[in-house]
Protein backbone atom coordinates (compact mmCIF):
# COMPACT_ATOMS: atom_id res chain seq x y z
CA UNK A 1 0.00 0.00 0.00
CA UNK A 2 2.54 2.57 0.91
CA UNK A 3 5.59 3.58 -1.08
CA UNK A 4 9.11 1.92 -1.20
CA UNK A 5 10.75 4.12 1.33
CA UNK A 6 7.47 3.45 4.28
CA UNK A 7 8.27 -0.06 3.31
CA UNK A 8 11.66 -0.29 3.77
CA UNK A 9 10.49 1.07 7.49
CA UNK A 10 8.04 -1.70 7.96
CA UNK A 11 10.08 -4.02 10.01
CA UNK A 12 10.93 -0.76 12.57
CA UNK A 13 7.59 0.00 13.91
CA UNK A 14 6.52 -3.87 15.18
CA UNK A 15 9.97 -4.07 17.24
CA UNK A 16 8.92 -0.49 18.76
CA UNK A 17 5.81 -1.51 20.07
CA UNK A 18 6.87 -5.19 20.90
CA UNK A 19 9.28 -3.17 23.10
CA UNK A 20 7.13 -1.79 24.67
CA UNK A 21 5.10 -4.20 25.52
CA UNK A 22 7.68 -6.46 26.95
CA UNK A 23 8.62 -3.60 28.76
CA UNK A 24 5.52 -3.18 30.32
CA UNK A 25 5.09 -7.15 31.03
CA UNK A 26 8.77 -7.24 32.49
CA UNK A 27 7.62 -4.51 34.77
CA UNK A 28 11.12 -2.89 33.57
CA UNK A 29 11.97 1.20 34.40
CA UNK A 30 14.02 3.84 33.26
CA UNK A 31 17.72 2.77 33.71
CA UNK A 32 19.52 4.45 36.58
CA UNK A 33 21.02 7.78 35.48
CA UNK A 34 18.51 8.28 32.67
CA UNK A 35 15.90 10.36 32.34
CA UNK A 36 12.36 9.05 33.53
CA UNK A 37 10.32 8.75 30.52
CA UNK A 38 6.63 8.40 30.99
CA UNK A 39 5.36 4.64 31.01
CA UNK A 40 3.23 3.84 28.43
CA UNK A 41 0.29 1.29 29.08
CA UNK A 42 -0.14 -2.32 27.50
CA UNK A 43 -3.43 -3.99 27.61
CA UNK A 44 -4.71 -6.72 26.21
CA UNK A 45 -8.11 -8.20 24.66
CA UNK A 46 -11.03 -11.02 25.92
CA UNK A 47 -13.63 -11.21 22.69
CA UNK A 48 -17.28 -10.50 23.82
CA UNK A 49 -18.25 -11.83 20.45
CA UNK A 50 -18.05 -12.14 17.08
CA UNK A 51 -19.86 -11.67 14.09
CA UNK A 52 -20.10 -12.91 10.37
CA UNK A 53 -17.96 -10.71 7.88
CA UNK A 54 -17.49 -10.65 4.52
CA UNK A 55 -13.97 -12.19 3.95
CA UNK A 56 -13.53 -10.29 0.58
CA UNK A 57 -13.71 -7.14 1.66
CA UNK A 58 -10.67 -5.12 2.22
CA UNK A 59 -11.51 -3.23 5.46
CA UNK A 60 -10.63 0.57 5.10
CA UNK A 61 -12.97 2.17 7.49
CA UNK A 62 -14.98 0.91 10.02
CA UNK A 63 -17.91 2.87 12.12
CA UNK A 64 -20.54 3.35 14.29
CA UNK A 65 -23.19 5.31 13.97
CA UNK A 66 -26.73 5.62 15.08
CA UNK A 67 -27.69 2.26 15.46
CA UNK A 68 -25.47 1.17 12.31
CA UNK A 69 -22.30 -0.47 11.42
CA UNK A 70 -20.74 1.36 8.17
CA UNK A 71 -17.64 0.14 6.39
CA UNK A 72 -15.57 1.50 3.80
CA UNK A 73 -13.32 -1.24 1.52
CA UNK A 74 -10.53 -0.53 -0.63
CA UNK A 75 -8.72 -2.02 -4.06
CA UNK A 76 -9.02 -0.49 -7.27
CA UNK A 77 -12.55 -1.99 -9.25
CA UNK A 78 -13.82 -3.41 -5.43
CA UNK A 79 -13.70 -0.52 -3.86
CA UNK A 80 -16.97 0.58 -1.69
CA UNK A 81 -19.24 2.27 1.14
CA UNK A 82 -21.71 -0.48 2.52
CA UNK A 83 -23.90 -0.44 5.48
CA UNK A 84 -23.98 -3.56 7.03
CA UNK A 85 -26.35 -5.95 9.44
CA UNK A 86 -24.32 -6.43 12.63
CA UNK A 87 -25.59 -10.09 13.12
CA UNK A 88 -25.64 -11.55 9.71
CA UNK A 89 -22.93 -9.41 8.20
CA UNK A 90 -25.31 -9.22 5.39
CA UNK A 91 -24.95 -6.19 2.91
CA UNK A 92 -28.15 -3.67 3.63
CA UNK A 93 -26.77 -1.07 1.16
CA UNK A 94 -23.70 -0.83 -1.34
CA UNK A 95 -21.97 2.63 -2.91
CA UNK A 96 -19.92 1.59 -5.11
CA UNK A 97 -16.44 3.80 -6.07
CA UNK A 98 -15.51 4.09 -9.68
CA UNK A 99 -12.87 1.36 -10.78
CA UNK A 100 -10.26 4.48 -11.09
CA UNK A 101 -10.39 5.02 -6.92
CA UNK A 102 -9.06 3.11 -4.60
CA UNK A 103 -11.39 3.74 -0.80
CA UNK A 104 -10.26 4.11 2.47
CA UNK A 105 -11.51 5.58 5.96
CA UNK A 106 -14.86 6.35 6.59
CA UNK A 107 -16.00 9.57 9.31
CA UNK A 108 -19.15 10.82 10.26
CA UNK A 109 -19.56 14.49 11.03
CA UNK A 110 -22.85 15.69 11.80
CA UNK A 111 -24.72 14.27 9.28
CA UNK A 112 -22.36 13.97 6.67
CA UNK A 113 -20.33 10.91 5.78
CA UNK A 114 -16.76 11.32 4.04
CA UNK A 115 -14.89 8.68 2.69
CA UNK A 116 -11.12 9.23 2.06
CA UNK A 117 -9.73 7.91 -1.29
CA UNK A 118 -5.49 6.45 -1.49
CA UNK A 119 -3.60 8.28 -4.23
CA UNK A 120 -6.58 10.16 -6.07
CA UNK A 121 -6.62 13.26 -3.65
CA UNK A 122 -10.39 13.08 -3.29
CA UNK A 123 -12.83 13.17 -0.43
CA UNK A 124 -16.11 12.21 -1.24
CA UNK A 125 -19.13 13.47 1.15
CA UNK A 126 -22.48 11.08 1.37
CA UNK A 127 -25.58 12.30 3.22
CA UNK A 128 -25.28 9.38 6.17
CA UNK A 129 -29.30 8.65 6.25
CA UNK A 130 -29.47 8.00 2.85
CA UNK A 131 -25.91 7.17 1.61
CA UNK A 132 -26.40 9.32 -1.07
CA UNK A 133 -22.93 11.39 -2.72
CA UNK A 134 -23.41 14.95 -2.56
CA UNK A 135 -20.40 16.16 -2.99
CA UNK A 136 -16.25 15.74 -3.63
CA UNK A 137 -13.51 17.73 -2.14
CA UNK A 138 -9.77 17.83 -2.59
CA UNK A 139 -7.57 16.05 -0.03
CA UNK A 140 -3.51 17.17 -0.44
CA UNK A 141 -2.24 14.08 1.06
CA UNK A 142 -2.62 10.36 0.48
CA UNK A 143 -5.71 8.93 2.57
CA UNK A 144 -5.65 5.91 4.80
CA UNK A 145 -7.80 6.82 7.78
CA UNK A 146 -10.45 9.28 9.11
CA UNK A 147 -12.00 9.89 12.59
CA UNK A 148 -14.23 13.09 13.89
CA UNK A 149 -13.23 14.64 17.02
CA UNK A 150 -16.25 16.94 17.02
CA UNK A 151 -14.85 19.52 15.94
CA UNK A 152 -12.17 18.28 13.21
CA UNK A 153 -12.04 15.58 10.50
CA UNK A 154 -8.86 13.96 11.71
CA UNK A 155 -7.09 12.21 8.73
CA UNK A 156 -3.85 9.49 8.42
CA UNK A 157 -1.75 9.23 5.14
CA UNK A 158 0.26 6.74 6.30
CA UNK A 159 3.02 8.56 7.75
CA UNK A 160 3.09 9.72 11.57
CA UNK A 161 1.17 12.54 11.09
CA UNK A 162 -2.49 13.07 11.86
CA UNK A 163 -4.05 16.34 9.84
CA UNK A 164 -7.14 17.95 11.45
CA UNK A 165 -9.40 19.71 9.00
CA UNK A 166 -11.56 22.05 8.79
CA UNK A 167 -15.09 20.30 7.88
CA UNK A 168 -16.26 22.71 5.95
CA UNK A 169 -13.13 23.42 3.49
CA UNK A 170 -11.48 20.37 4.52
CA UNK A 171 -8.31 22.23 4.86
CA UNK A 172 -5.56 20.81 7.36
CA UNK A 173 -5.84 23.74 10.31
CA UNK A 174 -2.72 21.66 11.90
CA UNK A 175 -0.69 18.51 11.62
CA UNK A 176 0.02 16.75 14.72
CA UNK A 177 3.34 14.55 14.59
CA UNK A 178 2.20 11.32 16.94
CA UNK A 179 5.38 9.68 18.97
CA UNK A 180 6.03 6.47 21.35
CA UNK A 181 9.19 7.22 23.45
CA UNK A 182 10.03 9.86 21.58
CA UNK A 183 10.06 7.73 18.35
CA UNK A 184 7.90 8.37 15.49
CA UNK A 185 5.18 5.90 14.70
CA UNK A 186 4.80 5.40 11.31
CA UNK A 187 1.76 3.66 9.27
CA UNK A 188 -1.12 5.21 11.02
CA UNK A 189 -4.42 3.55 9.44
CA UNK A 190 -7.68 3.43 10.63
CA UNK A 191 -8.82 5.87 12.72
CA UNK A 192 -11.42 5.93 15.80
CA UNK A 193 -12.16 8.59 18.23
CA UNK A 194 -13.04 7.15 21.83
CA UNK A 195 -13.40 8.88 25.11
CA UNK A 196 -11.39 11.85 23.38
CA UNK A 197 -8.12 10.12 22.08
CA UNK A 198 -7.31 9.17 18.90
CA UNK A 199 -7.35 5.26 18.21
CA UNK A 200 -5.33 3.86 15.76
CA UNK A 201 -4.88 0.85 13.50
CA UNK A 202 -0.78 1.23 12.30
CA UNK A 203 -0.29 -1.02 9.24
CA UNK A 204 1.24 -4.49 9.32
CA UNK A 205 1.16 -4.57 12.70
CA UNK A 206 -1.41 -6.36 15.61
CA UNK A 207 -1.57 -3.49 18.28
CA UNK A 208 -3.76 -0.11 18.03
CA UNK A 209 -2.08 2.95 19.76
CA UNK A 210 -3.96 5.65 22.10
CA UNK A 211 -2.46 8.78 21.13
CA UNK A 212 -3.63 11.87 22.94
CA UNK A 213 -4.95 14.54 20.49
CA UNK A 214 -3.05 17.54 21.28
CA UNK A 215 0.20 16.56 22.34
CA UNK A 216 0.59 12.89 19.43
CA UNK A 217 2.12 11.35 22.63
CA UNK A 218 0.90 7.36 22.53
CA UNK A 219 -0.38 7.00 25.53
CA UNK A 220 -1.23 3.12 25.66
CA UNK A 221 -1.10 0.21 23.21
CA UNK A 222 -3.89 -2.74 22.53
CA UNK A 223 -2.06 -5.48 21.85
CA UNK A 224 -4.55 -8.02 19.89
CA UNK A 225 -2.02 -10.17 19.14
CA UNK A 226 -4.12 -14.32 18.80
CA UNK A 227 -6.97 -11.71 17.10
CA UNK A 228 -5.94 -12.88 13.56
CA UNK A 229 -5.32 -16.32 14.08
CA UNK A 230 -8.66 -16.78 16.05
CA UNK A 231 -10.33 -15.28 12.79
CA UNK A 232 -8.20 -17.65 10.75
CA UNK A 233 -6.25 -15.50 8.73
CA UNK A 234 -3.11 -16.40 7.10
CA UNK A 235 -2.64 -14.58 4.00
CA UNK A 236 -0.38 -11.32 4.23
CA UNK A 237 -2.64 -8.86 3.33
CA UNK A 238 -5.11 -10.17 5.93
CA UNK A 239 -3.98 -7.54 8.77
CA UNK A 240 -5.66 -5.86 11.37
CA UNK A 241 -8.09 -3.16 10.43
CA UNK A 242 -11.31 -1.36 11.46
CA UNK A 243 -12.07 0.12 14.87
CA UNK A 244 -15.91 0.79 15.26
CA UNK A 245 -17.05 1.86 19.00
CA UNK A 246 -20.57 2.20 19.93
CA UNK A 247 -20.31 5.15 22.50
CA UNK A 248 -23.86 4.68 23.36
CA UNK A 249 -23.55 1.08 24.61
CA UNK A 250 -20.22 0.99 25.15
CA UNK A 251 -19.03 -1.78 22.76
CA UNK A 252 -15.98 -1.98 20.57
CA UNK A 253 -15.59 -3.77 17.16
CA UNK A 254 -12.72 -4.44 15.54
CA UNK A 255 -11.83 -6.53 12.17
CA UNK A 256 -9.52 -7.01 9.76
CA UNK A 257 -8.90 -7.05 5.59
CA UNK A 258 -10.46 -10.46 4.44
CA UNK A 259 -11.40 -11.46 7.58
CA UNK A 260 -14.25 -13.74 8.19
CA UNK A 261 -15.43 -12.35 11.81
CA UNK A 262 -15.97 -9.00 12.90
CA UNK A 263 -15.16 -9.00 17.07
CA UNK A 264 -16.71 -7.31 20.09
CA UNK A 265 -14.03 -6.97 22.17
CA UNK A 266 -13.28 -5.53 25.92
CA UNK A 267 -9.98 -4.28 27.33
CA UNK A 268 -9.54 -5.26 30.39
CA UNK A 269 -7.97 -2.74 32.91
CA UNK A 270 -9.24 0.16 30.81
CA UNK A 271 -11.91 2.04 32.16
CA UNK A 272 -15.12 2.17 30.34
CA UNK A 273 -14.15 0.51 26.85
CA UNK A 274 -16.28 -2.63 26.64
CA UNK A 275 -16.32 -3.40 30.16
């Protein structure tokens, strides 16, 4: 998905957060005669349930909203919006994207839904009841994932930068560099707001990172690690993907691309996300 040189990076950002969470499970500190650093938390998973999903969709975007489960799927000539039955995983309505546009993250803002596109520098705004496209805007940056704070559309290109803009030009009004220990964490994907942090898929990896909206410090990693082989996933592209959370009861969903299930998941330890 990304280009040569986030590639070549690829193998960087899994040993940073496996780091960290052996850190955290070694119950290690800052070395004497260092700096103290802040601790960053580890938690893990239990699965509340799970749920039929279409294995050939290429998760993009994932959401709640209103009593519905949106998702956005990517690939050039597959590429869609769909609203979705929780329990079956049946299809209850498909937008399909032109073969020339690759989709990715989904937001809801108000009652608007955009959907970001990769490389084709477009935004394209649905009304959410109806799912119908009412407009397109121009996006400066690649797109990978999208999240509403309330107040901004908070966008991912892949790098380790989050953009929040403006909803109504959909102009970046700042870019927030987003760090672990003071390293960068690269391959930010799909994007969830929750209890006003940023959550974050980052690509080719098995955790989601916390990161706090005005500072981009991580502040805690879900490590779902056993998540992709309990959906029974083997293929490459099959990664972790799609954060949904249902602030109203308090549930989180989280899938994959090509994966079979769609989970319900709690984190233990963390207040008030699934519990």
């Amino acid at each position: 998905m990304p280009g040569a040189i986030v590639k070549a990076l690829l193998w960087m950002l899994p040993m940073l957060l496996c780091a960290v969470i052996a850190r955290a499970q070694s119950g290690e500190s800052s070395a004497a005669g260092t700096a103290p650093r802040a601790e960053v938390a580890v938690y893990g998973y239990e699965v509340v349930a799970s749920y039929a999903h279409n294995p050939a969709s290429f998760t993009q975007g994932l959401l709640w909203h209103k009593g519905e489960l949106y998702e956005g799927t990517g690939r050039y000539g597959e590429s869609a919006l769909m609203k979705l039955d929780l329990d079956s995983g049946e299809v209850k309505q498909r937008i399909p994207l032109s073969a020339r546009f690759f989709g990715e993250g989904i937001a809801v803002a108000g009652e608007r839904l955009f959907q970001l596109t990769w490389r084709e520098n477009t935004i394209f705004e649905y009304d959410v009841a109806s799912l119908e496209r009412v407009n397109s805007h121009y996006l400066a940056t690649e797109g990978w994932g999208a999240t509403w704070d309330g107040q901004h559309l908070i966008v991912s290109d892949g790098s380790d930068r989050l953009f929040f803009l403006d909803p109504d030009t959909l102009v970046p009004e700042r870019v927030q560099p987003v760090r672990l220990n003071g390293q960068p964490v690269r391959n930010l994907n799909e994007l969830e707001f929750i209890n006003g942090e940023v959550w974050a898929n980052v690509w080719m990896s098995e955790q989601i990172v916390t990161i706090h909206p005005e500072s981009g410090q991580v502040t805690a990693v879900i490590d779902l690690r056993g998540l992709r082989e309990e959906a029974g996933i083997r293929q490459r592209d099959g990664v972790l993907n799609g954060i949904a959370w249902d602030e109203d009861n308090n549930r989180l969903f989280v899938t994959g691309k090509l994966w079979p299930k769609l989970f319900e998941i709690r984190i233990p330890g963390m207040d008030a996300i699934g519990q």
